[in-house]
N, C-alpha and C. Protein backbone atom coordinates (compact mmCIF):
# COMPACT_ATOMS: atom_id res chain seq x y z
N UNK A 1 -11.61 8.08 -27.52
CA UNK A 1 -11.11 7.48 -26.31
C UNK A 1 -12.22 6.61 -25.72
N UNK A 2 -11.90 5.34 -25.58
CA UNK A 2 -13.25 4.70 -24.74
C UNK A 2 -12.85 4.88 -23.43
N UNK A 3 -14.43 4.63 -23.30
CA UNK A 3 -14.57 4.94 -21.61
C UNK A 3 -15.31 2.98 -21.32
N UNK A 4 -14.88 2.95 -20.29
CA UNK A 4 -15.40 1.79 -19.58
C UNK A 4 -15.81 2.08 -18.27
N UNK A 5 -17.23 1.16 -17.76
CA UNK A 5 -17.38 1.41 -16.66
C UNK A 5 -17.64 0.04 -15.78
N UNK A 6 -17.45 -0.12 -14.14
CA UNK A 6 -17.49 -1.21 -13.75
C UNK A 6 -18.99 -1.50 -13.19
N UNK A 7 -18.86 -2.74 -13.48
CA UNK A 7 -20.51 -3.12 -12.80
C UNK A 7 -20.14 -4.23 -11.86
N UNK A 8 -18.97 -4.12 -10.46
CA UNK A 8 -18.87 -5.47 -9.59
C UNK A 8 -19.92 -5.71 -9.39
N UNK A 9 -19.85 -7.21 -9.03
CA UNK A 9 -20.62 -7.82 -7.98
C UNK A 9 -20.42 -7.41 -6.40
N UNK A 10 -21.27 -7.93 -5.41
CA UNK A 10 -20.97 -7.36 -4.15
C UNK A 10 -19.61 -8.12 -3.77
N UNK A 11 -19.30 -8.95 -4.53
CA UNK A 11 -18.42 -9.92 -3.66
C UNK A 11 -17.06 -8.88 -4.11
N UNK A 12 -17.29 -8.64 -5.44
CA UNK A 12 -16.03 -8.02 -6.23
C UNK A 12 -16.14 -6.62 -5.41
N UNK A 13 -16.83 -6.12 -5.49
CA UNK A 13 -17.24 -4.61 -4.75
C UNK A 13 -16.28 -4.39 -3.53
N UNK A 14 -16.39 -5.50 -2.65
CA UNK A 14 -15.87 -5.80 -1.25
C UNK A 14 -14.42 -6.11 -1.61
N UNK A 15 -14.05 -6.81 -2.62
CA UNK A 15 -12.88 -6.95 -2.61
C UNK A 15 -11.79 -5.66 -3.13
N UNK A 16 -12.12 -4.81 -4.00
CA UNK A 16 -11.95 -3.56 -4.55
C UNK A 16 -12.05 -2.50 -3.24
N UNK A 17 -12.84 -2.85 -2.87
CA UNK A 17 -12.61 -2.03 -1.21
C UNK A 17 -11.79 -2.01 -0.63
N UNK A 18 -11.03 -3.35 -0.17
CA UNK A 18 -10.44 -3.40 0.41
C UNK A 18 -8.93 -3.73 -0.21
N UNK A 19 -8.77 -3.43 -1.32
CA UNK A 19 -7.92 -3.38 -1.92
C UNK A 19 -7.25 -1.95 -1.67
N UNK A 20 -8.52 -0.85 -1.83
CA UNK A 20 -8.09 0.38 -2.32
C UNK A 20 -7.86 0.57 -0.78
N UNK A 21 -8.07 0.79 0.21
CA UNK A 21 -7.25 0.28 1.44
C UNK A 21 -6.47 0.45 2.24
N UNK A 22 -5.94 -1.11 1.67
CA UNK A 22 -4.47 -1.35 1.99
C UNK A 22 -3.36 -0.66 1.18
N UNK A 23 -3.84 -0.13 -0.04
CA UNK A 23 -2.93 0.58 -0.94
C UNK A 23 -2.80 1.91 -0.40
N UNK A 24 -3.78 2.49 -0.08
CA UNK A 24 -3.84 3.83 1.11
C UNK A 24 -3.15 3.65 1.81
N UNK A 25 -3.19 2.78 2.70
CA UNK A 25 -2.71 2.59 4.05
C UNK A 25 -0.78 2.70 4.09
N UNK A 26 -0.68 1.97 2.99
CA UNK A 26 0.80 1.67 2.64
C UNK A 26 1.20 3.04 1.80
N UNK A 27 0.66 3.78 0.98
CA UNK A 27 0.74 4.84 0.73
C UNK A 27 1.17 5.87 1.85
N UNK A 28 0.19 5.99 2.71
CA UNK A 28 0.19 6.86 3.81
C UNK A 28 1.29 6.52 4.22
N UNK A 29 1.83 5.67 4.86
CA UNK A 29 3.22 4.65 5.33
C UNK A 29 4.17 5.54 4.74
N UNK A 30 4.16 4.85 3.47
CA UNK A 30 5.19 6.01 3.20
C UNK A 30 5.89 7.58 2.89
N UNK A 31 4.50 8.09 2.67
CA UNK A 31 4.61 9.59 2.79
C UNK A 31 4.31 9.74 3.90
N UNK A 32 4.36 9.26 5.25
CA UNK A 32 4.80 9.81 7.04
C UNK A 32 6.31 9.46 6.80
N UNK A 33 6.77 8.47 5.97
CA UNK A 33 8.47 7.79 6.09
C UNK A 33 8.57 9.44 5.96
N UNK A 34 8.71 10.12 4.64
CA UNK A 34 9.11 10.39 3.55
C UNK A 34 9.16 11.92 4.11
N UNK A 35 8.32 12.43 4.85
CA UNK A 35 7.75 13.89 5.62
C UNK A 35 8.94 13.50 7.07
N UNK A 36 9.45 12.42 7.46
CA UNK A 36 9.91 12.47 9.26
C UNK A 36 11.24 12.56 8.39
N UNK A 37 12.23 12.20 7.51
CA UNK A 37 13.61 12.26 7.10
C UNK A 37 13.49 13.98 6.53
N UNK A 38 14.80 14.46 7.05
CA UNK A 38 15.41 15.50 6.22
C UNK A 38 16.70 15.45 6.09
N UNK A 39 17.28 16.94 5.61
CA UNK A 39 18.75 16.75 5.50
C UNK A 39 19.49 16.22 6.99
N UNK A 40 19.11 16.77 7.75
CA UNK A 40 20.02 16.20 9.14
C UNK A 40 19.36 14.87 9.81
N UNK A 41 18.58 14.56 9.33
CA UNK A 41 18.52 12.78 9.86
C UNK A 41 18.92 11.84 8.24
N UNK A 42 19.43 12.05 7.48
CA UNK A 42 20.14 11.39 6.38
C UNK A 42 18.59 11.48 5.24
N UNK A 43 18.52 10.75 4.08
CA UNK A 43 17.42 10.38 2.99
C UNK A 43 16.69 9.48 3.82
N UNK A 44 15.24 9.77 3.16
CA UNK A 44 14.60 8.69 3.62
C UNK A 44 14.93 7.35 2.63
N UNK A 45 14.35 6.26 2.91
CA UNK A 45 14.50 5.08 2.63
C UNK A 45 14.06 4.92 1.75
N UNK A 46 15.14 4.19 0.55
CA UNK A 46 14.54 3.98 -1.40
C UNK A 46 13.32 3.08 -1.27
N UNK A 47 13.43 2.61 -2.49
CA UNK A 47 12.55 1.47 -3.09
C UNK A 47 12.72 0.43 -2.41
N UNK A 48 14.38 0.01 -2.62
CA UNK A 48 14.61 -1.35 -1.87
C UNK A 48 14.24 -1.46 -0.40
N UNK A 49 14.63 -0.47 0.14
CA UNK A 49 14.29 -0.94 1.92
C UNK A 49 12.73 -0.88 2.07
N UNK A 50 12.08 0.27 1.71
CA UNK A 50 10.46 0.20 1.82
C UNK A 50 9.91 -1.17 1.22
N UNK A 51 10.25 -2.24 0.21
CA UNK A 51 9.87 -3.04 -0.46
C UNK A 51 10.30 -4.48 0.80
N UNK A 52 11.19 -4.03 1.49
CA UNK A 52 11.69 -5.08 2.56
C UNK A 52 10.67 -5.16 3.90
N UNK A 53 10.45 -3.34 3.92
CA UNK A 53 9.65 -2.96 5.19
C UNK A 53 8.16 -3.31 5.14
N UNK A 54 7.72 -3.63 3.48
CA UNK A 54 6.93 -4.05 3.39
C UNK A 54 6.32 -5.57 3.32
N UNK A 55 7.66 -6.40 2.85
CA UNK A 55 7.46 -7.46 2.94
C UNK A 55 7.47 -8.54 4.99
N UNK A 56 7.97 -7.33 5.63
CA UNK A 56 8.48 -7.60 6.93
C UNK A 56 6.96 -7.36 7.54
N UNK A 57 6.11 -6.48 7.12
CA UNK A 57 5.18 -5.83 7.57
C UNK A 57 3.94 -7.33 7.07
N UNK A 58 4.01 -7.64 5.91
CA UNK A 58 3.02 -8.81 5.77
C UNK A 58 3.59 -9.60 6.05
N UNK A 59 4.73 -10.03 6.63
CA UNK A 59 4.73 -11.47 7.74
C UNK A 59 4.21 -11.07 8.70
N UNK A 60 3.94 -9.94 9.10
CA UNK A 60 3.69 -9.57 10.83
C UNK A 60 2.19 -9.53 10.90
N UNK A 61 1.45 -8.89 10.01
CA UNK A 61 0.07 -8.50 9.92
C UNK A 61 -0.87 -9.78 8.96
N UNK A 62 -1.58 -10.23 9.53
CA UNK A 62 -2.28 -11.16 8.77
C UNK A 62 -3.52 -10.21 7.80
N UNK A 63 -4.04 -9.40 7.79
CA UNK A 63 -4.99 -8.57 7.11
C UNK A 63 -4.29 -7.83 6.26
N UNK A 64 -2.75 -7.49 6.09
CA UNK A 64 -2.27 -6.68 4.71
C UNK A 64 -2.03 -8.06 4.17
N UNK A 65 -1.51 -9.21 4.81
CA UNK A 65 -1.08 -10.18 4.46
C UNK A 65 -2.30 -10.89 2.72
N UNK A 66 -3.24 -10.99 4.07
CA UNK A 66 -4.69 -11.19 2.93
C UNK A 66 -4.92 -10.49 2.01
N UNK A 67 -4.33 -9.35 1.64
CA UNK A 67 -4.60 -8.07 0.65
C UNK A 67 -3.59 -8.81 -0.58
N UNK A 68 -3.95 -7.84 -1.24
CA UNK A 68 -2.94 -8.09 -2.77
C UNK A 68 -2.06 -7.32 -2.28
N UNK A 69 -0.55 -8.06 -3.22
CA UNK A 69 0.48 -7.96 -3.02
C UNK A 69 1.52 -7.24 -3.52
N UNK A 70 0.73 -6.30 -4.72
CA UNK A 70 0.46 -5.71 -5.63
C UNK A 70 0.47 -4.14 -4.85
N UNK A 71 -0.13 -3.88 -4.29
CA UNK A 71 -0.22 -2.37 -2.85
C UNK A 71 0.86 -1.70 -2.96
């Protein structure tokens, strides 16, 4: 099995930072969705609507906006 390891630059370093992040951040997002729905407030929200809530969320926010889109 190879193993690889990274050697960023600071610039890359910073960007990998803040990558890992916004992917948290949106993570977290959705496991608070995912924990507030139960059986008596209906399912929480699929793929499609979170993928809407997310695209609604980077028109609104200029800093997830700047992130990869990829999150």
């Amino acid at each position: 099995m190879p193993r690889y390891r990274l050697d960023p630059t600071p610039e890359q370093e910073q960007a990998l930072l803040w990558h890992c992040a916004h992917a948290r951040y949106v993570w977290n997002l959705a496991v608070e969705q995912h924990g507030f729905w139960s059986r008596y407030r209906g399912g929480a929200p699929g793929y499609t609507e979170q993928s809407r809530q997310l695209t609604a969320a980077r028109a609104e926010f200029e800093w997830l906006r700047a992130g990869s889109q990829t999150v």
